[in-house]
PDB file of N, CA and C in Angstrom:
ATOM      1  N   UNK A   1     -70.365  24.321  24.642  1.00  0.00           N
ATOM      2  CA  UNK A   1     -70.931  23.022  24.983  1.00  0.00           C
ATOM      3  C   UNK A   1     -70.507  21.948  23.978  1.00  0.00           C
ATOM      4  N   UNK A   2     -70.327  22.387  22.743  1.00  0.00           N
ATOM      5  CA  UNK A   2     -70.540  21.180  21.790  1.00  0.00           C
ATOM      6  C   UNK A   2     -68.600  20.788  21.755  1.00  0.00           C
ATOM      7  N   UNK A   3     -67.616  21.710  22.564  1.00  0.00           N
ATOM      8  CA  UNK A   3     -66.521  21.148  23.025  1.00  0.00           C
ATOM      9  C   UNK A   3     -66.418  20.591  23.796  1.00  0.00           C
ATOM     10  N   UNK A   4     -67.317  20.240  24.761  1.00  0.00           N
ATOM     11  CA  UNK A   4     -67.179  19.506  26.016  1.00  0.00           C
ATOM     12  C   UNK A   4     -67.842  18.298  25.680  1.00  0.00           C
ATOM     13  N   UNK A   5     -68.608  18.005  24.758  1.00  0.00           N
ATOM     14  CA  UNK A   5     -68.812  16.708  23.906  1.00  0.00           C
ATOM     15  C   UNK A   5     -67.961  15.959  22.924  1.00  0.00           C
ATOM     16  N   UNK A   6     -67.371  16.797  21.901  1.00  0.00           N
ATOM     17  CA  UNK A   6     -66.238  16.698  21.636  1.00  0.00           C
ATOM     18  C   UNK A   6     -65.550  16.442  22.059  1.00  0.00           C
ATOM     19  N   UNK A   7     -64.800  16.688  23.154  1.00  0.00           N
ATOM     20  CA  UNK A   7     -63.715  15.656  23.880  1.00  0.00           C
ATOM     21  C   UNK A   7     -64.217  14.776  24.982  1.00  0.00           C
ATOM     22  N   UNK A   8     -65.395  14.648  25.103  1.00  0.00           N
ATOM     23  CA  UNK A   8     -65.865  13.268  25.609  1.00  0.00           C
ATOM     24  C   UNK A   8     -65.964  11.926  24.885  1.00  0.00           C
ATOM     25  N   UNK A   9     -66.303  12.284  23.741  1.00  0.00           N
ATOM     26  CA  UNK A   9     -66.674  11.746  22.450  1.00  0.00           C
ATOM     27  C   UNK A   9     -65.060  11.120  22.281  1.00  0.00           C
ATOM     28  N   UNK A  10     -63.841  11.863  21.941  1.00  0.00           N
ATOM     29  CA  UNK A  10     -62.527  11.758  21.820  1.00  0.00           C
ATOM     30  C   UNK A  10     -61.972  10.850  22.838  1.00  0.00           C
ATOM     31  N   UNK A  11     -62.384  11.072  23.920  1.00  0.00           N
ATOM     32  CA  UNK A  11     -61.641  10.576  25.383  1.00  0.00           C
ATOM     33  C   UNK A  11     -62.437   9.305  25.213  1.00  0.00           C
ATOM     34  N   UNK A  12     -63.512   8.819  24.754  1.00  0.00           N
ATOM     35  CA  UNK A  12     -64.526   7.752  26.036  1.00  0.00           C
ATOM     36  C   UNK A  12     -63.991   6.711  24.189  1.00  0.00           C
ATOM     37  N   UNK A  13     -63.816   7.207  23.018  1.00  0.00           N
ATOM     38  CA  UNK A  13     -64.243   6.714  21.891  1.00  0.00           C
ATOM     39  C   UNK A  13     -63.068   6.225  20.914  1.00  0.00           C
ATOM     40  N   UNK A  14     -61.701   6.953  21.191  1.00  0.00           N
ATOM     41  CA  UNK A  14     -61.059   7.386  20.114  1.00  0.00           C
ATOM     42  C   UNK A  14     -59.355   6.855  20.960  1.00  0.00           C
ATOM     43  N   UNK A  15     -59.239   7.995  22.218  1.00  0.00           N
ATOM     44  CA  UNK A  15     -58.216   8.021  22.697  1.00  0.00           C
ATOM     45  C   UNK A  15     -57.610   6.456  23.413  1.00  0.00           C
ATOM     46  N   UNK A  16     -56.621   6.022  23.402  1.00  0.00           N
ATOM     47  CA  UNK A  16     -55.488   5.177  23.525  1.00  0.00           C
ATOM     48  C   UNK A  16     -55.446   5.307  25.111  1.00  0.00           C
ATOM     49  N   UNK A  17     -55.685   4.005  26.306  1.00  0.00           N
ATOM     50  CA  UNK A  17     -55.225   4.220  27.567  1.00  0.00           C
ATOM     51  C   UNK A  17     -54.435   3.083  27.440  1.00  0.00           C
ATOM     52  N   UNK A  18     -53.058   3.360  28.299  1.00  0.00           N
ATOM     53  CA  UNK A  18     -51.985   2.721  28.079  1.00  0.00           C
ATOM     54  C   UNK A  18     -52.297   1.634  29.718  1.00  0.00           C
ATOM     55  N   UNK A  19     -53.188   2.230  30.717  1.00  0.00           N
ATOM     56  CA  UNK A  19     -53.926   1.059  31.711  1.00  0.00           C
ATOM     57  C   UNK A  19     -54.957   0.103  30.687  1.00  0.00           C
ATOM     58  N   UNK A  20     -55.427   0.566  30.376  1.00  0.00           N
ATOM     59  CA  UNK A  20     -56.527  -0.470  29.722  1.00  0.00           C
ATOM     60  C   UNK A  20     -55.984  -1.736  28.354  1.00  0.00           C
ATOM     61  N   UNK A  21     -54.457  -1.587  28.231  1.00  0.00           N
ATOM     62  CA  UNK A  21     -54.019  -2.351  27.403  1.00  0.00           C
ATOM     63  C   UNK A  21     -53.873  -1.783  25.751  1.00  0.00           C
ATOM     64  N   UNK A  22     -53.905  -0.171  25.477  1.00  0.00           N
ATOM     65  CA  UNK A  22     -53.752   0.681  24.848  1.00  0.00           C
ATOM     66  C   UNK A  22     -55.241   0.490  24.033  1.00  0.00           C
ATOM     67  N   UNK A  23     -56.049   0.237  24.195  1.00  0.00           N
ATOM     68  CA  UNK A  23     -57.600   0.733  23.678  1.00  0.00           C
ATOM     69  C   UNK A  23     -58.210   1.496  24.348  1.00  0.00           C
ATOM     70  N   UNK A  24     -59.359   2.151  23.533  1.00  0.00           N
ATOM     71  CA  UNK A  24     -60.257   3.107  24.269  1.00  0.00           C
ATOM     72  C   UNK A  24     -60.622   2.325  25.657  1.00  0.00           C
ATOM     73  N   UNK A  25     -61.823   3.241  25.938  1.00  0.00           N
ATOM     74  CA  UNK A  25     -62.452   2.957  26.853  1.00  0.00           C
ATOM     75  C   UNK A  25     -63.469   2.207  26.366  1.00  0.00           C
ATOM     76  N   UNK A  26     -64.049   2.342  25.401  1.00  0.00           N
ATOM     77  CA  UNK A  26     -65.012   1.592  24.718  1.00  0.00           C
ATOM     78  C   UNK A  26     -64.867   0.447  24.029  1.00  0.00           C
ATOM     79  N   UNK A  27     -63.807   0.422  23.316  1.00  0.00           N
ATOM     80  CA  UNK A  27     -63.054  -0.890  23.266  1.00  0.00           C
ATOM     81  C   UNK A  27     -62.942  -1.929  23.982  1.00  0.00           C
ATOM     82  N   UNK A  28     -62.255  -1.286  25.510  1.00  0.00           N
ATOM     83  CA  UNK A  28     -62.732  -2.273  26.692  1.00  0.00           C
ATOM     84  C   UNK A  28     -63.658  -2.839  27.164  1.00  0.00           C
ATOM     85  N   UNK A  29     -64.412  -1.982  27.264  1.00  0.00           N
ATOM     86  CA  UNK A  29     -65.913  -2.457  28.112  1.00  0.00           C
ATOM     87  C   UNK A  29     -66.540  -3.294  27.003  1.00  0.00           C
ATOM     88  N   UNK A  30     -66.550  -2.717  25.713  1.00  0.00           N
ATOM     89  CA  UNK A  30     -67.016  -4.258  24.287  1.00  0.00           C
ATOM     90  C   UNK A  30     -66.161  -5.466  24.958  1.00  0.00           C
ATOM     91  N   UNK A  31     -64.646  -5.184  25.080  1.00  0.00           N
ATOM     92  CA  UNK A  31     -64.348  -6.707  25.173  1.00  0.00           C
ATOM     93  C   UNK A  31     -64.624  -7.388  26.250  1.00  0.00           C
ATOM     94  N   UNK A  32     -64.660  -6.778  27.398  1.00  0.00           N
ATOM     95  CA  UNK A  32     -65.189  -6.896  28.869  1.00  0.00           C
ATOM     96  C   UNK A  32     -66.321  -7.668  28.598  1.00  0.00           C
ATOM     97  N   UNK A  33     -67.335  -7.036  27.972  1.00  0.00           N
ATOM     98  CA  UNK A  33     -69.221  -7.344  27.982  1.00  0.00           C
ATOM     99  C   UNK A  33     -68.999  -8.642  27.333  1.00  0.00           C
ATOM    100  N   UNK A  34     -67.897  -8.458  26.046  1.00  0.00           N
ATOM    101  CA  UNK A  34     -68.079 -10.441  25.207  1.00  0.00           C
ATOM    102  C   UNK A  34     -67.506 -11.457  25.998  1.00  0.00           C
ATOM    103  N   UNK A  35     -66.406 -10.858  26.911  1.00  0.00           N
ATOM    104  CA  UNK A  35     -65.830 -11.518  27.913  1.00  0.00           C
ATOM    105  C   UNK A  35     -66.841 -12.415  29.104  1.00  0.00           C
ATOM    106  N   UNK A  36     -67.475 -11.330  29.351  1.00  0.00           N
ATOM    107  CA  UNK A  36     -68.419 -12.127  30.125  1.00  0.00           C
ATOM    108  C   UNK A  36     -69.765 -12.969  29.784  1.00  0.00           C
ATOM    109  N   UNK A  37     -69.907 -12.250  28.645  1.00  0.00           N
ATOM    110  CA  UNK A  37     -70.926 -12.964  28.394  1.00  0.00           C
ATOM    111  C   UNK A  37     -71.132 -14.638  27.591  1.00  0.00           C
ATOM    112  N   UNK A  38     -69.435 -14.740  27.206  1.00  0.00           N
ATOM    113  CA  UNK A  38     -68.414 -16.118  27.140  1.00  0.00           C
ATOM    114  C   UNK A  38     -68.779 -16.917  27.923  1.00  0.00           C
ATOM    115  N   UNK A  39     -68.095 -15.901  29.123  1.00  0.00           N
ATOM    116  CA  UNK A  39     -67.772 -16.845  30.303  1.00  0.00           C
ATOM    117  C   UNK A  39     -69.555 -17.413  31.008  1.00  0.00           C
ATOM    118  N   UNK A  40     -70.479 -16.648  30.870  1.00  0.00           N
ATOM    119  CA  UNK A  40     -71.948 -17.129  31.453  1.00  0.00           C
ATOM    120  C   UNK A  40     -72.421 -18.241  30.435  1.00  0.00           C
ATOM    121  N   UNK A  41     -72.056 -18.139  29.410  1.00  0.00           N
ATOM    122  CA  UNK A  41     -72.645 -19.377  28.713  1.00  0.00           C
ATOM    123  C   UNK A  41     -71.948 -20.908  28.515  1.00  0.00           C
TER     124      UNK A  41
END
């Protein structure tokens, strides 16, 4: 179990997507969330 967190942890936190503009996934969705929340104010 505590490998199947481990590479969630790796994948969602750490790892490089070359769709998303080579940042995590988490990376994105931070810049996404300041992105919008820019654009509402």
């Amino acid at each position: 179990m505590d490998e199947v967190v481990d590479w969630l942890t790796f994948y969602n936190y750490r790892r490089l997507h070359s769709s998303l503009g080579y940042l995590s996934p988490m990376q994105y969705e931070q810049r996404w969330h300041a992105a919008q929340h820019k654009n509402a104010a």
